[in-house]
N, C-alpha and C. Protein backbone atom coordinates (compact mmCIF):
# COMPACT_ATOMS: atom_id res chain seq x y z
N UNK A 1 220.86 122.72 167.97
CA UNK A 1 220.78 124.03 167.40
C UNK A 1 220.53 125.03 168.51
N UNK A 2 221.35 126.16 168.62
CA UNK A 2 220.58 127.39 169.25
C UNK A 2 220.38 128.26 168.83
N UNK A 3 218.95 128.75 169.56
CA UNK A 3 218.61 129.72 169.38
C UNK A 3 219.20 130.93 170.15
N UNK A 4 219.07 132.26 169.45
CA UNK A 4 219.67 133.64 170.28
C UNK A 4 218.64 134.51 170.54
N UNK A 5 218.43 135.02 171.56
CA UNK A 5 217.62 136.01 172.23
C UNK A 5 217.91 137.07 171.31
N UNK A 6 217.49 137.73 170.54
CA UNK A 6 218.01 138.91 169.77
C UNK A 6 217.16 140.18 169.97
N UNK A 7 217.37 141.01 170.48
CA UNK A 7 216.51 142.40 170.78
C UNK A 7 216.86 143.12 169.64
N UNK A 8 215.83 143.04 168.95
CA UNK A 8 215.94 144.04 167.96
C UNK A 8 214.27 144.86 168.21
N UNK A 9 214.56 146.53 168.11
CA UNK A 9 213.27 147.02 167.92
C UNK A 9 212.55 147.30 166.61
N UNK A 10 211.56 147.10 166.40
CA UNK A 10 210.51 147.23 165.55
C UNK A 10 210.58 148.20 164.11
N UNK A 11 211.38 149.49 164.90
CA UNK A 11 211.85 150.22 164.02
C UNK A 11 212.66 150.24 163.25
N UNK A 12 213.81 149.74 163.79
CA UNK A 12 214.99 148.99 162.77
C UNK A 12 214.40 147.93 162.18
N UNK A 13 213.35 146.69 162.42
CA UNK A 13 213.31 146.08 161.52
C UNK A 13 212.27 146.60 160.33
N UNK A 14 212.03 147.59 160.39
CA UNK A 14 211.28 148.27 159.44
C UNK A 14 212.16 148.70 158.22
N UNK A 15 212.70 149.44 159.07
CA UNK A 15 213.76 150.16 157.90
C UNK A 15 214.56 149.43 156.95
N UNK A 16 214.86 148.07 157.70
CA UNK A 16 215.93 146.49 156.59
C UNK A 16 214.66 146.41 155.93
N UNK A 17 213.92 146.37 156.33
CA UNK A 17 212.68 145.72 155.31
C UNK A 17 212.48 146.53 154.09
N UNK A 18 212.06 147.83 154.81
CA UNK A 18 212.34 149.20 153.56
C UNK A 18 213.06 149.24 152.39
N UNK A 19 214.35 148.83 152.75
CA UNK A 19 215.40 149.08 152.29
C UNK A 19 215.44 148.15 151.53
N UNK A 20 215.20 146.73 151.48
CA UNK A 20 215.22 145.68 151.03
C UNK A 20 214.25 145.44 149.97
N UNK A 21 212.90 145.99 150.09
CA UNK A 21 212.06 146.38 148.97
C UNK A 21 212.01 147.20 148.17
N UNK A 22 212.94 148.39 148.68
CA UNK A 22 213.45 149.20 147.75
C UNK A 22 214.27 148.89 146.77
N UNK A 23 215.39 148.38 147.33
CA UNK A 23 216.58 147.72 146.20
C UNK A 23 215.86 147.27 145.17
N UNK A 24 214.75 146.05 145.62
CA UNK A 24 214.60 144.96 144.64
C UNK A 24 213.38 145.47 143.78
N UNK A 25 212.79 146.65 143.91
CA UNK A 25 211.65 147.47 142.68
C UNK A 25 212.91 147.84 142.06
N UNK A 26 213.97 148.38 142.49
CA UNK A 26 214.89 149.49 141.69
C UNK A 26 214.40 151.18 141.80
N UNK A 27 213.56 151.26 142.78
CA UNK A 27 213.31 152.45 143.04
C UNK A 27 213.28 153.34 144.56
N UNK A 28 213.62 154.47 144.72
CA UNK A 28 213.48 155.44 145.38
C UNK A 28 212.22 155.97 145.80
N UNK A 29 212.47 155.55 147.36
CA UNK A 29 211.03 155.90 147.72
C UNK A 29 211.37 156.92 148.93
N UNK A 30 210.14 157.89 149.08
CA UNK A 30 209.92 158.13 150.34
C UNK A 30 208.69 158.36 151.07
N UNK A 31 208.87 157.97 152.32
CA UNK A 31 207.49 157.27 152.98
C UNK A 31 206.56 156.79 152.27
N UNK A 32 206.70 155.65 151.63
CA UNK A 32 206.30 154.75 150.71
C UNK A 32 205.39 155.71 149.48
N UNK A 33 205.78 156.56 149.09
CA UNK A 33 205.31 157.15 147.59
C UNK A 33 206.55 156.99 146.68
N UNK A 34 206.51 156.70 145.52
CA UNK A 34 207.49 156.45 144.27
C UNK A 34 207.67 158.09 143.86
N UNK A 35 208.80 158.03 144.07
CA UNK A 35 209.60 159.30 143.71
C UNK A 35 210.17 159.69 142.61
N UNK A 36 211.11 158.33 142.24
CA UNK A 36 212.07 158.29 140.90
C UNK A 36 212.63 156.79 140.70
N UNK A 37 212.29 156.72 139.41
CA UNK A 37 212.90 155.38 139.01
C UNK A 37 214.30 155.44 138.89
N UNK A 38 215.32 154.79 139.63
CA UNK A 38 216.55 154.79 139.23
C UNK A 38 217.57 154.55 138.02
N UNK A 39 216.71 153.62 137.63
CA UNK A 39 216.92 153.58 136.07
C UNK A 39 216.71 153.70 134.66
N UNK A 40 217.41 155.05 133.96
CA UNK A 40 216.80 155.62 133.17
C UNK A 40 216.86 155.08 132.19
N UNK A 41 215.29 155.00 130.81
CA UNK A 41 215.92 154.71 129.59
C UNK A 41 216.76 155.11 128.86
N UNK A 42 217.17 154.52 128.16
CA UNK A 42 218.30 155.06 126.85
C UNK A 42 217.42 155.60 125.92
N UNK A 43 218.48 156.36 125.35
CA UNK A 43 217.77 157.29 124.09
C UNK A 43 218.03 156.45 123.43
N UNK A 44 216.82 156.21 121.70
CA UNK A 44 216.60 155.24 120.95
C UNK A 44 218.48 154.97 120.13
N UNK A 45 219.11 156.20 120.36
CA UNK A 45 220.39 156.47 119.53
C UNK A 45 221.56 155.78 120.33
N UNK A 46 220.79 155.47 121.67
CA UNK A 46 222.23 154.65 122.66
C UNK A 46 222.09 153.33 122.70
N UNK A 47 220.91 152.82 122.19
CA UNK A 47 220.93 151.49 122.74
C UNK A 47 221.40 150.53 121.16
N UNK A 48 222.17 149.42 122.12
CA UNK A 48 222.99 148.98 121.05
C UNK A 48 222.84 146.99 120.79
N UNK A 49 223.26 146.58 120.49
CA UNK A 49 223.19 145.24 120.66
C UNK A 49 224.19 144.61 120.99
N UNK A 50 224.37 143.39 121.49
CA UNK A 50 225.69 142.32 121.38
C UNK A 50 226.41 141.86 120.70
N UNK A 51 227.37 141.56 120.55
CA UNK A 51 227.62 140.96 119.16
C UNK A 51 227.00 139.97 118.64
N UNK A 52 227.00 138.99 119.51
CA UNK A 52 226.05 138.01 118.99
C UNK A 52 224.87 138.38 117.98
N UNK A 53 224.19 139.67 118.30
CA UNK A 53 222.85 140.04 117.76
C UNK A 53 223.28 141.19 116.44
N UNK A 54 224.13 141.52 116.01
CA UNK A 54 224.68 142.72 115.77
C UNK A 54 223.92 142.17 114.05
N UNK A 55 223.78 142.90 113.40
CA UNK A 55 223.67 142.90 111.82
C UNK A 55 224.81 142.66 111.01
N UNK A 56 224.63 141.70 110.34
CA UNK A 56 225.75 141.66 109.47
C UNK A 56 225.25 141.76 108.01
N UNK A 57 226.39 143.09 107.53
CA UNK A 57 225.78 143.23 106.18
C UNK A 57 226.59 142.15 105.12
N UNK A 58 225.93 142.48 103.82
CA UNK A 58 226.72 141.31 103.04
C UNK A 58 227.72 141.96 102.56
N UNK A 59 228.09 143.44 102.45
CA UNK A 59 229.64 144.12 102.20
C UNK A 59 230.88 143.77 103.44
N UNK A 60 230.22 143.20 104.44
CA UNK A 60 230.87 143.02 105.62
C UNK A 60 230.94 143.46 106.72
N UNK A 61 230.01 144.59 106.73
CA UNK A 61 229.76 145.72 107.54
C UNK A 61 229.08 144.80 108.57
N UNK A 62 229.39 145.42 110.01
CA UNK A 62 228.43 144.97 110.93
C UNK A 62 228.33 146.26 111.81
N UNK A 63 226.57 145.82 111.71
CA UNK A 63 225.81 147.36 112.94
C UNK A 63 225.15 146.76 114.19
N UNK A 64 225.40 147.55 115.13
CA UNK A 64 225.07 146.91 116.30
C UNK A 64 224.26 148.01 116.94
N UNK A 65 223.38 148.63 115.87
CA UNK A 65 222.62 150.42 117.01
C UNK A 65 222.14 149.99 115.42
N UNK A 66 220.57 150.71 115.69
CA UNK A 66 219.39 151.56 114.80
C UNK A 66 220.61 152.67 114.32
N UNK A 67 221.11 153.82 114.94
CA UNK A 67 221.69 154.69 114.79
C UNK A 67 222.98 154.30 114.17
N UNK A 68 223.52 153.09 113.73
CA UNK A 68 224.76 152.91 113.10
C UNK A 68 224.53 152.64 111.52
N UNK A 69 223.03 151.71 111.51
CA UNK A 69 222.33 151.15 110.34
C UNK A 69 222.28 152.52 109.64
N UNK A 70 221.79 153.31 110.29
CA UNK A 70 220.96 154.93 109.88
C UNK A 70 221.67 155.43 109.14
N UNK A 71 223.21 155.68 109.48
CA UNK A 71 224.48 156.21 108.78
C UNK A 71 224.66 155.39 108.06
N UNK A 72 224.95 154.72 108.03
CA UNK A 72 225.23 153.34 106.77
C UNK A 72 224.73 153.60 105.58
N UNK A 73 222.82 153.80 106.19
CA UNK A 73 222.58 153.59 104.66
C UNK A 73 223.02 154.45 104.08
N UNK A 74 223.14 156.01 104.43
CA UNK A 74 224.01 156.69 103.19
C UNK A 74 224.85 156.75 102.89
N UNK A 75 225.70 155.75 102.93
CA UNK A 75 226.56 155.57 101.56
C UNK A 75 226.79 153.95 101.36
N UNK A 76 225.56 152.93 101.84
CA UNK A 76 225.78 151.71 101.61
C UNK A 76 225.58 151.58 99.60
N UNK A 77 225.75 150.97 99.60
CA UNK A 77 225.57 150.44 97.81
C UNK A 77 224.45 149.77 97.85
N UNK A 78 223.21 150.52 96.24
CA UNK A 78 222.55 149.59 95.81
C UNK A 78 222.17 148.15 96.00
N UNK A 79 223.97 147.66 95.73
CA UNK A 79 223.55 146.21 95.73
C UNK A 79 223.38 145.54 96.79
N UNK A 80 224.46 146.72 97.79
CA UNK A 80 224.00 145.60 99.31
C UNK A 80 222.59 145.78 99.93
N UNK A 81 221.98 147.12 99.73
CA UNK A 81 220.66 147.64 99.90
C UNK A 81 219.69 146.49 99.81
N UNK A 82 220.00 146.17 98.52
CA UNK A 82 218.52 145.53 97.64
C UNK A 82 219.26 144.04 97.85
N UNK A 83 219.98 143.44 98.35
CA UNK A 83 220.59 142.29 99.06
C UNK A 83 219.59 141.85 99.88
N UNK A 84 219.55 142.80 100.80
CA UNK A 84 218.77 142.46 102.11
C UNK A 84 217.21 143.20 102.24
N UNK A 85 217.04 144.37 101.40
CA UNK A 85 215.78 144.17 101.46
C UNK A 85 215.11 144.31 99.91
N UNK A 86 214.20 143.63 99.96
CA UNK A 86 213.71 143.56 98.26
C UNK A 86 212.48 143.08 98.34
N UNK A 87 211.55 142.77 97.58
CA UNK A 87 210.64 141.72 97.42
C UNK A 87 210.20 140.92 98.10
N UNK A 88 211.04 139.93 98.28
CA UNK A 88 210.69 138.62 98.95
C UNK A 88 211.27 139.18 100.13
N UNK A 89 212.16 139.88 100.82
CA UNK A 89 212.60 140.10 102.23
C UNK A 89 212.54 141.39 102.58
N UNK A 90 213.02 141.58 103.78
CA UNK A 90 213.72 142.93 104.68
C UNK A 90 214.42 142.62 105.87
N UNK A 91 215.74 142.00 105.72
CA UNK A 91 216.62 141.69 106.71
C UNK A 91 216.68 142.43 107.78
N UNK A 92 216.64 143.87 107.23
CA UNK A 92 216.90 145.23 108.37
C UNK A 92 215.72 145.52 109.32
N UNK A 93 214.48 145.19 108.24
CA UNK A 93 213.08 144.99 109.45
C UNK A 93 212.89 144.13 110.20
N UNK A 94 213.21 142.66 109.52
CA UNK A 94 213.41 141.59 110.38
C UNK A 94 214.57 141.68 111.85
N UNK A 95 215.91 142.70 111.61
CA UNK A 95 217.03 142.55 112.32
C UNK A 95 215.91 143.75 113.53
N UNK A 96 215.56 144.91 113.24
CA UNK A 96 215.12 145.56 114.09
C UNK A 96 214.06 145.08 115.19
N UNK A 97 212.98 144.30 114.16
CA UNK A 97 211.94 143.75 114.53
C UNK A 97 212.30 142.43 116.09
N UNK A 98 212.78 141.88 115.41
CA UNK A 98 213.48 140.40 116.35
C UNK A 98 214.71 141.14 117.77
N UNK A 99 215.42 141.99 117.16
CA UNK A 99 216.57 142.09 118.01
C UNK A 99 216.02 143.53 118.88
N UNK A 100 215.53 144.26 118.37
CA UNK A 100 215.04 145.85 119.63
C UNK A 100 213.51 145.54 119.66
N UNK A 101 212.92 144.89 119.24
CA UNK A 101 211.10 144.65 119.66
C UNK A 101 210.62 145.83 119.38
N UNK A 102 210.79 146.09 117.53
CA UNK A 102 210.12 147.87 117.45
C UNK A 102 209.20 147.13 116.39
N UNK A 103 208.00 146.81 116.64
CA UNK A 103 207.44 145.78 115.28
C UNK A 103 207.26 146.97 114.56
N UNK A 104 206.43 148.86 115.18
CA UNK A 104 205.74 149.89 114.55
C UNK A 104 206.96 149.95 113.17
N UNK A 105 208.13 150.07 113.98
CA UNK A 105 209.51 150.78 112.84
C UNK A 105 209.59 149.63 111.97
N UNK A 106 209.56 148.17 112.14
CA UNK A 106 209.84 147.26 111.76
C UNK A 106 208.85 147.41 110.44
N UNK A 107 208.13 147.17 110.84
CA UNK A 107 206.52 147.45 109.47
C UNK A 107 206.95 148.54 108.64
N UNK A 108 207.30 149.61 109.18
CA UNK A 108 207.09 150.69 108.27
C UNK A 108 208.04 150.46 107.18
N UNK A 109 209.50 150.09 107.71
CA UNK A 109 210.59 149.62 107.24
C UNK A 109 210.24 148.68 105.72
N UNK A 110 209.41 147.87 106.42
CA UNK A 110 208.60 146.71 105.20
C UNK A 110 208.34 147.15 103.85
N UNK A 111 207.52 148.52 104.42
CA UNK A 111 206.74 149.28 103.24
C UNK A 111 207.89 150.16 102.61
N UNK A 112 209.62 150.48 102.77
CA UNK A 112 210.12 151.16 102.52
C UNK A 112 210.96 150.47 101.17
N UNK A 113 210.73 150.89 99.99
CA UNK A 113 211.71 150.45 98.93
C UNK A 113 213.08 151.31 98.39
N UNK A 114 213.19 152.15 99.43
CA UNK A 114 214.34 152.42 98.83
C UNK A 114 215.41 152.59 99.99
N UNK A 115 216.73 153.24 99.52
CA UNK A 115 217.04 153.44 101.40
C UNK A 115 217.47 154.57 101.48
N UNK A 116 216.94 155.73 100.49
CA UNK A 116 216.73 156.61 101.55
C UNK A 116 215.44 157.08 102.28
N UNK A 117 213.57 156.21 101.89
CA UNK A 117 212.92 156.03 102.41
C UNK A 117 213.05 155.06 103.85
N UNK A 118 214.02 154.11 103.46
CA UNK A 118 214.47 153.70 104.60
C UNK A 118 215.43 154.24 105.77
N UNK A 119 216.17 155.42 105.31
CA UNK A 119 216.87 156.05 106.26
C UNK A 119 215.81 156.88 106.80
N UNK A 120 215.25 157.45 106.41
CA UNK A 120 214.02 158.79 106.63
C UNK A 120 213.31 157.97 107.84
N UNK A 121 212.81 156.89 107.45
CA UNK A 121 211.95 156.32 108.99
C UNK A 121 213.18 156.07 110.09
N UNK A 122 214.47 155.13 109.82
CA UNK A 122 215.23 155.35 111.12
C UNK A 122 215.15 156.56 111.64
N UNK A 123 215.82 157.47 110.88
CA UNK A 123 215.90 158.91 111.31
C UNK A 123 214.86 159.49 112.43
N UNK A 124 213.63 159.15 111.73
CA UNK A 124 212.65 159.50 112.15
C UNK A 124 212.05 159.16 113.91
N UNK A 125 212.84 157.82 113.25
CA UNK A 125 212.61 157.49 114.94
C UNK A 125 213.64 157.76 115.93
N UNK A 126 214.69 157.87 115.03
CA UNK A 126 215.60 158.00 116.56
C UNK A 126 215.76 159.55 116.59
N UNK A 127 214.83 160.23 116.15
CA UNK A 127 214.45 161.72 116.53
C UNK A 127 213.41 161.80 117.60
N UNK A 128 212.94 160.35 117.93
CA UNK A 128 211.48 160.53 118.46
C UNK A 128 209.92 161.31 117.89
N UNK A 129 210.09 161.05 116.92
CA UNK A 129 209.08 161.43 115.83
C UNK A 129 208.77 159.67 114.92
């Protein structure tokens, strides 16, 4: 094996280093104070799911956004409504709950028997309220 004499100064290896810890936070620094996170959240109305994860209603409908469910419910039908949430369930709290990790919306959802009490809390949230 050989080894190579490599002159590198101190200063340059500062700066790969810099640079290299920067990438891997995901943030923008200068002279080591946090400036700006490079990556911004989504508004509650952009973020969406996979298909894999997407809701499937029992009319056939499939929602893949809080914000697609939201529209839906006004003009989903009774029967598909009270399909999925009723009594014994809440598919849509369960789908929010499990698939975006909102347990607060998820709960409230629980307590909601109708859907336009149930649109009123989506709404609500993806107003940020």
């Amino acid at each position: 094996m050989r080894v190579h004499n490599l002159s590198v100064d101190t200063e340059t290896v500062k700066e790969l280093l810099f640079e290299v810890a920067k990438s891997k936070r995901g943030e923008i620094m200068v002279k080591g104070r946090k400036k700006k996170n490079v990556s911004r959240k989504k508004a509650p109305a952009e973020i969406k799911c996979d298909e894999e994860h997407a809701f499937r209603c029992v009319d056939g409908a499939v929602y893949h956004s809080i914000n697609e469910l939201a529209d839906a419910l006004e003009t989903m039908s009774d029967d598909s409504f009270y399909y999925h949430a009723n009594d014994s369930k809440n598919d849509f709290a369960n789908w929010i709950s499990g698939v975006f990790i909102l347990d607060n919306v998820s709960e409230k959802l629980r307590n909601a028997k109708t859907r336009e009490k149930s649109q009123i809390i989506l709404l609500k949230y993806l107003a940020g309220n």
